[in-house]
PDB file of N, CA and C in Angstrom:
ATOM      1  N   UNK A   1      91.973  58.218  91.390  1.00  0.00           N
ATOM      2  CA  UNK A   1      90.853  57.360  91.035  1.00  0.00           C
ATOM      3  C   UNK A   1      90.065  57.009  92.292  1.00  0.00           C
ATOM      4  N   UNK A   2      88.844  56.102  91.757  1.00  0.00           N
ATOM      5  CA  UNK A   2      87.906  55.829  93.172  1.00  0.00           C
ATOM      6  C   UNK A   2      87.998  54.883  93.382  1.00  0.00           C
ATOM      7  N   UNK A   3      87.765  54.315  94.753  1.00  0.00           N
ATOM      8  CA  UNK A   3      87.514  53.159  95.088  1.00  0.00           C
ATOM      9  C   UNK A   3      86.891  52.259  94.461  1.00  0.00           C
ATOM     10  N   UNK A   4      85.208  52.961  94.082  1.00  0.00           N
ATOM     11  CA  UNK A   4      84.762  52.579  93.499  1.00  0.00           C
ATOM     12  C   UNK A   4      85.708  51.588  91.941  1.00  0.00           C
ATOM     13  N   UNK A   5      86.167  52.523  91.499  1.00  0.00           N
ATOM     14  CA  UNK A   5      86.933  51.932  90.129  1.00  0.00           C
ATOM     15  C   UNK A   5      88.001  50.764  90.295  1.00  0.00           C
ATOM     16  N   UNK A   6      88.315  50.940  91.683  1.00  0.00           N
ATOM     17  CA  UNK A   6      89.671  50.065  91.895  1.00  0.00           C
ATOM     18  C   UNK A   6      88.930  48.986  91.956  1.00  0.00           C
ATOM     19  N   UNK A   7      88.133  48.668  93.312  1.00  0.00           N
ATOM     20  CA  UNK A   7      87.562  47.682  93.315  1.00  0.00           C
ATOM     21  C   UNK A   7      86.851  46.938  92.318  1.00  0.00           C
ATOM     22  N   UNK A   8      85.986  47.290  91.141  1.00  0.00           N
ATOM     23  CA  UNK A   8      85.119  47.450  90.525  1.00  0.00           C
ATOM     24  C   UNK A   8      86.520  46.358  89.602  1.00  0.00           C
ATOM     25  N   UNK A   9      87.261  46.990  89.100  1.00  0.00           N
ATOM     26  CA  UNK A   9      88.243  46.685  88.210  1.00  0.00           C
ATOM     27  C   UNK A   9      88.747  45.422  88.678  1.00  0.00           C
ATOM     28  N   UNK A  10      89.290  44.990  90.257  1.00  0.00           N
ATOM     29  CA  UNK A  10      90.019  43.970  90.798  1.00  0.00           C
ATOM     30  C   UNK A  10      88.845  42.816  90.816  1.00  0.00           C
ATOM     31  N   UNK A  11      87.553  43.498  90.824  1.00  0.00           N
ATOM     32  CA  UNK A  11      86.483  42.104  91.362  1.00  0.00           C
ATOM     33  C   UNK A  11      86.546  41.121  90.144  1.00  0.00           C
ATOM     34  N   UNK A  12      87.074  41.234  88.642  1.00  0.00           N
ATOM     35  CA  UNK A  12      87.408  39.898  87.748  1.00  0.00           C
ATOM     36  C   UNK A  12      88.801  39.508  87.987  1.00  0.00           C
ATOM     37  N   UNK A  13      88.416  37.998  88.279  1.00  0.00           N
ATOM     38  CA  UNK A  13      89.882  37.150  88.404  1.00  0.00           C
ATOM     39  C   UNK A  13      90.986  37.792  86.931  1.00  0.00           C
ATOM     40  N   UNK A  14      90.272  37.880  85.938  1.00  0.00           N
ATOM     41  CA  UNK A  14      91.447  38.231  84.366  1.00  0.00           C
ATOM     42  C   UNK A  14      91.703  39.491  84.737  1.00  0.00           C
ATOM     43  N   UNK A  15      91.255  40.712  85.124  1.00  0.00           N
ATOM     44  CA  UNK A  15      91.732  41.468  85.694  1.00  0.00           C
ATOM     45  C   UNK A  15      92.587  41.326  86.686  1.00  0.00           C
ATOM     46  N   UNK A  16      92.747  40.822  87.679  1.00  0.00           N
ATOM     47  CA  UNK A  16      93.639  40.364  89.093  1.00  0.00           C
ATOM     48  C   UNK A  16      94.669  39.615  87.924  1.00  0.00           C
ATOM     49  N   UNK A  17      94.393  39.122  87.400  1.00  0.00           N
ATOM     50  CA  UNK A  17      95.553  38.108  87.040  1.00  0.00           C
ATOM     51  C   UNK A  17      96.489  38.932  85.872  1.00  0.00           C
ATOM     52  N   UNK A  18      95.532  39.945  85.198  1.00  0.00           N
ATOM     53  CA  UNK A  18      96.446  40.990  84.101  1.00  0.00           C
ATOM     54  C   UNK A  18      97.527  41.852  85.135  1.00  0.00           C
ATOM     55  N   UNK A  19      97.056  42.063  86.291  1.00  0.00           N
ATOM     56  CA  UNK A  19      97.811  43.255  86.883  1.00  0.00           C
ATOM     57  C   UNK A  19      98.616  42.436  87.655  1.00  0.00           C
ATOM     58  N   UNK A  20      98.545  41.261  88.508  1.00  0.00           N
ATOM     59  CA  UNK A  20      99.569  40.384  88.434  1.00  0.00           C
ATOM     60  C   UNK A  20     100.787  40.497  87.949  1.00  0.00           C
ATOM     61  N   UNK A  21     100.194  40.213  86.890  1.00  0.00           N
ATOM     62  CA  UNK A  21     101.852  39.625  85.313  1.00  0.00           C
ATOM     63  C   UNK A  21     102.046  40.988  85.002  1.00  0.00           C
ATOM     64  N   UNK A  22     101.534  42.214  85.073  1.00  0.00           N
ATOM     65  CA  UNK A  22     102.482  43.341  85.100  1.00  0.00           C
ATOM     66  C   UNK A  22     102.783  44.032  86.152  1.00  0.00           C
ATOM     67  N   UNK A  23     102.455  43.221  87.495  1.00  0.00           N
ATOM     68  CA  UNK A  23     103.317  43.798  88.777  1.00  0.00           C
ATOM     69  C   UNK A  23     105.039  43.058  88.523  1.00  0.00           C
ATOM     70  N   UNK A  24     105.250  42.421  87.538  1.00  0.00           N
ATOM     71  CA  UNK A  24     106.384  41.582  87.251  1.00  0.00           C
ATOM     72  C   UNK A  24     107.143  42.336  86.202  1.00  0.00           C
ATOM     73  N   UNK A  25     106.625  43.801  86.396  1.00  0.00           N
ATOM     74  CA  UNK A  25     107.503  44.450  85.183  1.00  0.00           C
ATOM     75  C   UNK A  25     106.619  45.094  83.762  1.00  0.00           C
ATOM     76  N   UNK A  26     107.111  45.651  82.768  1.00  0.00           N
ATOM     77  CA  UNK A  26     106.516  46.154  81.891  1.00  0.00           C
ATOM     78  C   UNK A  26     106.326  44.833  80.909  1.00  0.00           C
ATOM     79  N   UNK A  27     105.452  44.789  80.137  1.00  0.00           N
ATOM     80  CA  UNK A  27     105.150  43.822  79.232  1.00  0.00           C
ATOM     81  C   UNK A  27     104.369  44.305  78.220  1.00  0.00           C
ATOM     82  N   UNK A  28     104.579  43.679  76.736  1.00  0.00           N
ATOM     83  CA  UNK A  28     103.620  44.177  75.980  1.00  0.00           C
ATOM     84  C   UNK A  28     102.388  43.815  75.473  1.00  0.00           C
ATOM     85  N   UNK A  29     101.305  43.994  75.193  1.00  0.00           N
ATOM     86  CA  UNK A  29      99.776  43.909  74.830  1.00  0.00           C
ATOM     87  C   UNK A  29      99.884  42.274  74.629  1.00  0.00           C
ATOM     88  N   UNK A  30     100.231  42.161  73.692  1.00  0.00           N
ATOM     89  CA  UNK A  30     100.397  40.969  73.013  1.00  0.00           C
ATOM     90  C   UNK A  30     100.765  39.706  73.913  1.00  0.00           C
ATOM     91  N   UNK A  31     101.913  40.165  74.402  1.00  0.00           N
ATOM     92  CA  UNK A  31     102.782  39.195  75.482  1.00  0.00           C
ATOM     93  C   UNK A  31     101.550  38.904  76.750  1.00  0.00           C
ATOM     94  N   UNK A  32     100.865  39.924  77.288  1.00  0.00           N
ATOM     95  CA  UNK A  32      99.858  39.592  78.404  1.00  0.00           C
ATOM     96  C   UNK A  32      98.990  38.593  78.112  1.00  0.00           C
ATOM     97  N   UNK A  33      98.151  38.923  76.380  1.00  0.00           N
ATOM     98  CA  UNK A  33      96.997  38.395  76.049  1.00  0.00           C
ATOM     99  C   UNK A  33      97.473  36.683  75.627  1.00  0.00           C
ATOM    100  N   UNK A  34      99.121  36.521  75.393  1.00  0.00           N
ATOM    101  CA  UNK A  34      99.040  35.401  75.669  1.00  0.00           C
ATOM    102  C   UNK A  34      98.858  34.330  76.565  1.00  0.00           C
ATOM    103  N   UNK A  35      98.522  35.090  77.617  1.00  0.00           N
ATOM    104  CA  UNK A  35      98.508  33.862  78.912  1.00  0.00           C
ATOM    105  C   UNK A  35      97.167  33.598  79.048  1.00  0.00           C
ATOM    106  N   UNK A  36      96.276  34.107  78.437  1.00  0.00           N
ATOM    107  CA  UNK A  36      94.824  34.045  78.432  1.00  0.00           C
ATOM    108  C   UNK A  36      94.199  33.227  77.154  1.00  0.00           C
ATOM    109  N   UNK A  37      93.175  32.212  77.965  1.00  0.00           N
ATOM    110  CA  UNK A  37      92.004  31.666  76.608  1.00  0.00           C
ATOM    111  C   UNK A  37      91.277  32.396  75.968  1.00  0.00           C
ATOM    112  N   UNK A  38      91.382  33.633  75.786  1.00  0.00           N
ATOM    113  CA  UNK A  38      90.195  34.761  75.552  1.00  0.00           C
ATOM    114  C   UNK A  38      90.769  34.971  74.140  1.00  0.00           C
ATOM    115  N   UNK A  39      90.139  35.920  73.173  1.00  0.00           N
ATOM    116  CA  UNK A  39      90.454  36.765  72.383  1.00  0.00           C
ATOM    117  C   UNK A  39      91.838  37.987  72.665  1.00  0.00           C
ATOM    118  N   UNK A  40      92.638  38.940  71.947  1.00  0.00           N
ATOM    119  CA  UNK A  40      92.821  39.804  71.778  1.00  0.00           C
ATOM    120  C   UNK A  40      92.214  40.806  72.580  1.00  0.00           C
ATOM    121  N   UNK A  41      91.128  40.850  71.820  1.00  0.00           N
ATOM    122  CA  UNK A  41      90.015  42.264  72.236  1.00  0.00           C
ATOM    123  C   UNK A  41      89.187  41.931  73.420  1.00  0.00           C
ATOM    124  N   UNK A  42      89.403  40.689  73.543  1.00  0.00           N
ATOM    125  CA  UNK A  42      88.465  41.044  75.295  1.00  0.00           C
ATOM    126  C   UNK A  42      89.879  41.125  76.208  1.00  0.00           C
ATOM    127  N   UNK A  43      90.988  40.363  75.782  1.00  0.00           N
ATOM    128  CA  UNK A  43      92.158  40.838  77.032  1.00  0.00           C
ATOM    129  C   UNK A  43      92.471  42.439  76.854  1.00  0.00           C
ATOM    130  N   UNK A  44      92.266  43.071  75.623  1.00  0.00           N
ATOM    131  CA  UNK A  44      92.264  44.730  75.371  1.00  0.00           C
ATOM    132  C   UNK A  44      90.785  45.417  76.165  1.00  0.00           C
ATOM    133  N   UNK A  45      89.568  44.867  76.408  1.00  0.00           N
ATOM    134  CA  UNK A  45      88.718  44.900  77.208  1.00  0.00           C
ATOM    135  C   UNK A  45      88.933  45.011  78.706  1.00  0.00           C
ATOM    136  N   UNK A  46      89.716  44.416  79.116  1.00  0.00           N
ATOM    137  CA  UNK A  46      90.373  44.522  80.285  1.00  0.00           C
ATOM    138  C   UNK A  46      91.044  45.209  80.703  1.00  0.00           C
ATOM    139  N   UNK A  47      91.904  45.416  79.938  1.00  0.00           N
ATOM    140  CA  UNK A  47      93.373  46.126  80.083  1.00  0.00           C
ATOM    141  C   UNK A  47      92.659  47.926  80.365  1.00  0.00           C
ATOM    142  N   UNK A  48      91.651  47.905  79.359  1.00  0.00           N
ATOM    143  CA  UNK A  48      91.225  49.645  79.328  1.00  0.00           C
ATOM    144  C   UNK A  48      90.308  49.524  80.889  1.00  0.00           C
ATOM    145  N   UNK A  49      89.855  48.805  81.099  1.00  0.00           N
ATOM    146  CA  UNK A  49      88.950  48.814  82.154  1.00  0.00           C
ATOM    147  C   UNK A  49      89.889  49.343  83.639  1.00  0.00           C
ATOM    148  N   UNK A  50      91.026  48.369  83.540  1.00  0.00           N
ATOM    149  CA  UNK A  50      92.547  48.914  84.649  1.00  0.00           C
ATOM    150  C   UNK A  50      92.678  50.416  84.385  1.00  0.00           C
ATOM    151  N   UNK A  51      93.200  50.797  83.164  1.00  0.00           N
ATOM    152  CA  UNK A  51      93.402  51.885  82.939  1.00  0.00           C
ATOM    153  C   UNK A  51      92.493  52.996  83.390  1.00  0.00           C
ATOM    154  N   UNK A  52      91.389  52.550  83.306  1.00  0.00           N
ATOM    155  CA  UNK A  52      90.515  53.796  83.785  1.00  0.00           C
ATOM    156  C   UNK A  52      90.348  53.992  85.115  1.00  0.00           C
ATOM    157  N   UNK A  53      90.610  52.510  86.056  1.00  0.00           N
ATOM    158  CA  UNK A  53      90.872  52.282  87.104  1.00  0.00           C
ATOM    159  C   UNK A  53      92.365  53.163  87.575  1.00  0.00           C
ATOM    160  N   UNK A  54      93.087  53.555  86.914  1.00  0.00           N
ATOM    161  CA  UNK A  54      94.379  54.072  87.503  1.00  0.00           C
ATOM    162  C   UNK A  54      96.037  52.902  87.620  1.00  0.00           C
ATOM    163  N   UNK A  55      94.765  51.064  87.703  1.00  0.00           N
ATOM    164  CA  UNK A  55      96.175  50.551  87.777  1.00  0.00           C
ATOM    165  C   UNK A  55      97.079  50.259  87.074  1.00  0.00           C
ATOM    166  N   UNK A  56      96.588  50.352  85.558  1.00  0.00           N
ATOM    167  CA  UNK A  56      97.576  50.103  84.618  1.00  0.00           C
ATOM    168  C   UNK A  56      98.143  51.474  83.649  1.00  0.00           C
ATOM    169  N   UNK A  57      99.059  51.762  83.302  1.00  0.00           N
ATOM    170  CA  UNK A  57      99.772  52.541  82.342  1.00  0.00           C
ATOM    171  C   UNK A  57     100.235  52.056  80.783  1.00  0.00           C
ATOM    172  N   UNK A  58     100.156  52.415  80.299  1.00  0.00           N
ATOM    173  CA  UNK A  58     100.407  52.508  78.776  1.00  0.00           C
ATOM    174  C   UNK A  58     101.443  53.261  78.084  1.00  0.00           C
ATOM    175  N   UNK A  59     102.044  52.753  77.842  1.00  0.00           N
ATOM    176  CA  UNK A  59     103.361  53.541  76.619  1.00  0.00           C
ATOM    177  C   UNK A  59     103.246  53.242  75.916  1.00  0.00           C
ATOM    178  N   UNK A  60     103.474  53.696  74.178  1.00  0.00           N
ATOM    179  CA  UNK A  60     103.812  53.954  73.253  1.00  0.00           C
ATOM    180  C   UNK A  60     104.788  53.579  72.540  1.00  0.00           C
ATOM    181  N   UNK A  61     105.602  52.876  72.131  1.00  0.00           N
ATOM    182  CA  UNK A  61     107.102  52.643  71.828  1.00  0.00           C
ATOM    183  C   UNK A  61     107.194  51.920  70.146  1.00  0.00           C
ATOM    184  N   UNK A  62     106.720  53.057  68.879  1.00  0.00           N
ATOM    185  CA  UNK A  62     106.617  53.066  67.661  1.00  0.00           C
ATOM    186  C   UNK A  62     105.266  52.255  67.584  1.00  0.00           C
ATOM    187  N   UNK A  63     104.786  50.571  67.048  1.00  0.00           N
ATOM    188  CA  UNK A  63     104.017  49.988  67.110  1.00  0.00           C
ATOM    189  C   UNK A  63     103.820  49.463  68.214  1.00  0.00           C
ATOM    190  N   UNK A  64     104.584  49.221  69.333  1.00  0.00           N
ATOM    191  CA  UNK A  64     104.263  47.993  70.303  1.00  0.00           C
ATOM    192  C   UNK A  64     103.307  49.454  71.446  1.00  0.00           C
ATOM    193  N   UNK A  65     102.008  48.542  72.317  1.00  0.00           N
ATOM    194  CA  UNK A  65     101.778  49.206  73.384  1.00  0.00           C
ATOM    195  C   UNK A  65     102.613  48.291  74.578  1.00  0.00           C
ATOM    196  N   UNK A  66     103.202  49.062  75.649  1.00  0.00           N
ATOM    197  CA  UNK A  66     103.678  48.774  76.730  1.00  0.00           C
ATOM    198  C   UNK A  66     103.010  49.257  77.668  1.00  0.00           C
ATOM    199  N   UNK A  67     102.758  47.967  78.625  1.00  0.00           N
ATOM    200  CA  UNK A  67     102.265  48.157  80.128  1.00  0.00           C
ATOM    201  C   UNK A  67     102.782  47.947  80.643  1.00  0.00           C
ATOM    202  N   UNK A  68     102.045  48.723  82.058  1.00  0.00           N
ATOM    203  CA  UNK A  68     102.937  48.490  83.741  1.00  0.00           C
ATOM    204  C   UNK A  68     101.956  48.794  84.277  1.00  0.00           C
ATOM    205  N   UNK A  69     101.816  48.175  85.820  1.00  0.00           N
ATOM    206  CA  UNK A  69     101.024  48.100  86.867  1.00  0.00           C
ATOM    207  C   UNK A  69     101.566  49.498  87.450  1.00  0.00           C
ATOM    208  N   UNK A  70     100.587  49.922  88.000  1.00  0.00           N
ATOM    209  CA  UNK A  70     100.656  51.082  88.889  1.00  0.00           C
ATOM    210  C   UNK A  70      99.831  51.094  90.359  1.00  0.00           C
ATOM    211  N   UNK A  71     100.449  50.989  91.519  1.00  0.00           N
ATOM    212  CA  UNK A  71     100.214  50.528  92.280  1.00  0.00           C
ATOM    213  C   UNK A  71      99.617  51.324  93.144  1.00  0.00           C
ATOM    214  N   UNK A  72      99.546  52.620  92.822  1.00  0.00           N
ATOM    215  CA  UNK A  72      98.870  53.925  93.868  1.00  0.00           C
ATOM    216  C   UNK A  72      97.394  53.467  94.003  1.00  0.00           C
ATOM    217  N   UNK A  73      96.432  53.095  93.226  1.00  0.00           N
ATOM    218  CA  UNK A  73      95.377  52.776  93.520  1.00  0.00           C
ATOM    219  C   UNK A  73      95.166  51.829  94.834  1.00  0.00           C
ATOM    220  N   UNK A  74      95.765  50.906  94.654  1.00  0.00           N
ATOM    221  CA  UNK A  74      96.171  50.180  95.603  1.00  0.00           C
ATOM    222  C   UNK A  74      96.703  50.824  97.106  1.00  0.00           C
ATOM    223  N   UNK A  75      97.570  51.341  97.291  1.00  0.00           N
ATOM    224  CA  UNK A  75      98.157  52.179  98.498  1.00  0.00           C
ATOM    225  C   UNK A  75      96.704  52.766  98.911  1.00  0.00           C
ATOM    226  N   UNK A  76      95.927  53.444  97.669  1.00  0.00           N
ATOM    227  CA  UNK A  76      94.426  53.995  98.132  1.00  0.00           C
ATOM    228  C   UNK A  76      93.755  53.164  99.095  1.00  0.00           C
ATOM    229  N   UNK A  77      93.349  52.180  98.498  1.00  0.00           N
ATOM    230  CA  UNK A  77      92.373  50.782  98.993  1.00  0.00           C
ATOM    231  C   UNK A  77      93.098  49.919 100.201  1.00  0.00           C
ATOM    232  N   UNK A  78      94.502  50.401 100.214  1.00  0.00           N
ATOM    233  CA  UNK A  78      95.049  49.707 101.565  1.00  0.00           C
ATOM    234  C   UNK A  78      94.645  50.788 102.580  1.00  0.00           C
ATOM    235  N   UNK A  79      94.427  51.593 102.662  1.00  0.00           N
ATOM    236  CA  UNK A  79      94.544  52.734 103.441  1.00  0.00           C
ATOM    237  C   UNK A  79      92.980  53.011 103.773  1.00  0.00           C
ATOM    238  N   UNK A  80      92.019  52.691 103.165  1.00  0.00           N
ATOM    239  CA  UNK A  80      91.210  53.034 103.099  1.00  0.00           C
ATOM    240  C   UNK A  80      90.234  51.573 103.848  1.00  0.00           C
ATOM    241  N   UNK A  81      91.203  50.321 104.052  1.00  0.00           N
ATOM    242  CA  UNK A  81      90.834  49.217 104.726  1.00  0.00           C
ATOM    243  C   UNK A  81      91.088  49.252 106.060  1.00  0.00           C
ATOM    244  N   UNK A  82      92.361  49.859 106.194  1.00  0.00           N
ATOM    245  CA  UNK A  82      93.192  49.917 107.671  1.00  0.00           C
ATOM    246  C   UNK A  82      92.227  51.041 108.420  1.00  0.00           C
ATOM    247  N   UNK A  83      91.560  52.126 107.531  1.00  0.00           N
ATOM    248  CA  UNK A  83      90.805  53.196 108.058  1.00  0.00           C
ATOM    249  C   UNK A  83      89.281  52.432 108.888  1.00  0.00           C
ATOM    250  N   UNK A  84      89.108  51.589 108.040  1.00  0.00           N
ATOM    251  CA  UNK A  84      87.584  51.139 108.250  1.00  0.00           C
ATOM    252  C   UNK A  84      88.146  50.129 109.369  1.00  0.00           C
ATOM    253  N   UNK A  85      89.161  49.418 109.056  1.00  0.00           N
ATOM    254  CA  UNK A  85      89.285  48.605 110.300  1.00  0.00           C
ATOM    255  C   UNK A  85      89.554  48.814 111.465  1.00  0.00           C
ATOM    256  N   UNK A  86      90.020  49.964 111.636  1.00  0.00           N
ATOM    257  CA  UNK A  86      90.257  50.870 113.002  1.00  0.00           C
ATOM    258  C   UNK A  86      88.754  51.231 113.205  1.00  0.00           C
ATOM    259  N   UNK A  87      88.104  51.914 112.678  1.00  0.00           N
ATOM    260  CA  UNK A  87      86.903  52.426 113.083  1.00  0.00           C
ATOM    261  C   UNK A  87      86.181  51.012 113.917  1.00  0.00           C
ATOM    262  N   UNK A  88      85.914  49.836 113.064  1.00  0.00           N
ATOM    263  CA  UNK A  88      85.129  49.141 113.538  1.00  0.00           C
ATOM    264  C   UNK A  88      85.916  48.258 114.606  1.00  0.00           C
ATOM    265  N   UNK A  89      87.207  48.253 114.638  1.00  0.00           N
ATOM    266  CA  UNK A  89      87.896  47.715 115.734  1.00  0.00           C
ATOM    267  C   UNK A  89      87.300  48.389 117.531  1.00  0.00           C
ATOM    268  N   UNK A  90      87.704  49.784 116.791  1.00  0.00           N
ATOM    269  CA  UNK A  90      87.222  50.674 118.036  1.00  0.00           C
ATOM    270  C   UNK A  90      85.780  50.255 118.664  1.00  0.00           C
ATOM    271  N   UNK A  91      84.830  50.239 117.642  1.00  0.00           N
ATOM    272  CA  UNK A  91      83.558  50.186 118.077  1.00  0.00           C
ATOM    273  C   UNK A  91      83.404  49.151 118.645  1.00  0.00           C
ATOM    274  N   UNK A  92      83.849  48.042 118.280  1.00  0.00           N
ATOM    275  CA  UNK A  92      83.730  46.548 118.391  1.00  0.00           C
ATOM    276  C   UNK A  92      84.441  46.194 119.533  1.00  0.00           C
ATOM    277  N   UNK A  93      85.347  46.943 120.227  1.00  0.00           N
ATOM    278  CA  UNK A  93      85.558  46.979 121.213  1.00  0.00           C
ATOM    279  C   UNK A  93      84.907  47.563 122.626  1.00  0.00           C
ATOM    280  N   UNK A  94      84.267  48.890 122.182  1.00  0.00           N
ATOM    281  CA  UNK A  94      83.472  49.475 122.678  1.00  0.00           C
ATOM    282  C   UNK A  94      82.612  48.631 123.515  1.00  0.00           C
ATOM    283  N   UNK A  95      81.819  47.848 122.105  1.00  0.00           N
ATOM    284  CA  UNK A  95      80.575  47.339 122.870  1.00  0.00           C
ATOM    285  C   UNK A  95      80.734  46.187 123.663  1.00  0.00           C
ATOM    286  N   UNK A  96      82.213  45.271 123.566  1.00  0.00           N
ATOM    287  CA  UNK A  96      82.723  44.138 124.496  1.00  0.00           C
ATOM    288  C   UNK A  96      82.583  44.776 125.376  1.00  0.00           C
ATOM    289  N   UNK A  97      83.160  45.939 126.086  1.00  0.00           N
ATOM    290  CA  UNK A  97      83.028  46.702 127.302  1.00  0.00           C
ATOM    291  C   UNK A  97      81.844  46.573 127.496  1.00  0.00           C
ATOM    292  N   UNK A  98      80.910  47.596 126.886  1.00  0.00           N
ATOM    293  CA  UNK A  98      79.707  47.540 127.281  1.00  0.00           C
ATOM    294  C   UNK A  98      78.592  46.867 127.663  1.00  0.00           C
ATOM    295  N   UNK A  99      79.228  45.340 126.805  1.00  0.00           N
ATOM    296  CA  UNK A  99      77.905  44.410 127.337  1.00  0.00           C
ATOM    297  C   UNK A  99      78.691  43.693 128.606  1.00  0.00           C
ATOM    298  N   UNK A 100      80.423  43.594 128.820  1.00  0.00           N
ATOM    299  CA  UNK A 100      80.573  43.145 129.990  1.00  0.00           C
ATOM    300  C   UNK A 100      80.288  44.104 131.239  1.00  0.00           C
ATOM    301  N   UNK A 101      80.323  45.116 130.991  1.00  0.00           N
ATOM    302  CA  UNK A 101      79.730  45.801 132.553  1.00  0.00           C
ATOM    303  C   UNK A 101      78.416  44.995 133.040  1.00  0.00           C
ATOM    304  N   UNK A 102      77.518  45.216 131.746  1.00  0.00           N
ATOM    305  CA  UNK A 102      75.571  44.678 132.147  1.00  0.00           C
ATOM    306  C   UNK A 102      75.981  43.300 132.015  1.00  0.00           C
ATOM    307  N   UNK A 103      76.786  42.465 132.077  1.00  0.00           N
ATOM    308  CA  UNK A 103      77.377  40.793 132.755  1.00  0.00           C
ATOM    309  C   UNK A 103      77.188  40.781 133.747  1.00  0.00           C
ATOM    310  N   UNK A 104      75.888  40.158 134.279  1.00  0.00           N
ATOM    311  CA  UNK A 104      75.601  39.632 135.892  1.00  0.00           C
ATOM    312  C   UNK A 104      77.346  38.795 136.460  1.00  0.00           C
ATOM    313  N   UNK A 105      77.565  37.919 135.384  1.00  0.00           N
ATOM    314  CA  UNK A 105      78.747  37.302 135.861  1.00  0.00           C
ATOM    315  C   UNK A 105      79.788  37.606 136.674  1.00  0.00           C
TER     316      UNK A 105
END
């Protein structure tokens, strides 16, 4: 998945807070949408929005749907922070050098 999607997906708090309560294990549809003031179908609004994002999974198990957090998206977006923060570390160091040389001081 993309960044784009991960992020996109994490920027609602009910999102952050769905993938939360299933970083705590598998849980089912029902069981999530109870911790929420919302409807059913907007916590099922959510849930597909993760999914397309990569962080959530879905099973099957006769009637019940079962979720779980999936955390690779994540490992993505960590990796992809530590990348940018090196880059601009570097640079940002760079130019401390550079403006202390032209320091009359």
């Amino acid at each position: 998945m993309s960044l784009d999607h991960t992020l996109s997906a994490l920027a609602d708090p009910t999102r952050r807070a769905i993938f939360q309560r299933l970083s705590g294990g598998e849980a089912r549809v029902t069981d999530v949408a109870e911790r929420f003031p919302i409807s059913l179908n907007s916590v099922s609004k959510h849930i597909r929005v993760l999914e397309r994002a990569g962080l959530v999974r879905r099973r099957v198990a006769g009637r019940e749907h079962l979720l779980t957090a999936d955390r690779r998206p994540l490992d993505e977006l960590a990796a992809w922070v530590e990348q940018t923060r090196a880059f601009w570390s570097s640079r940002l160091d760079a130019l401390e050098a550079l403006l202390a040389e032209d320091d009359p001081d």
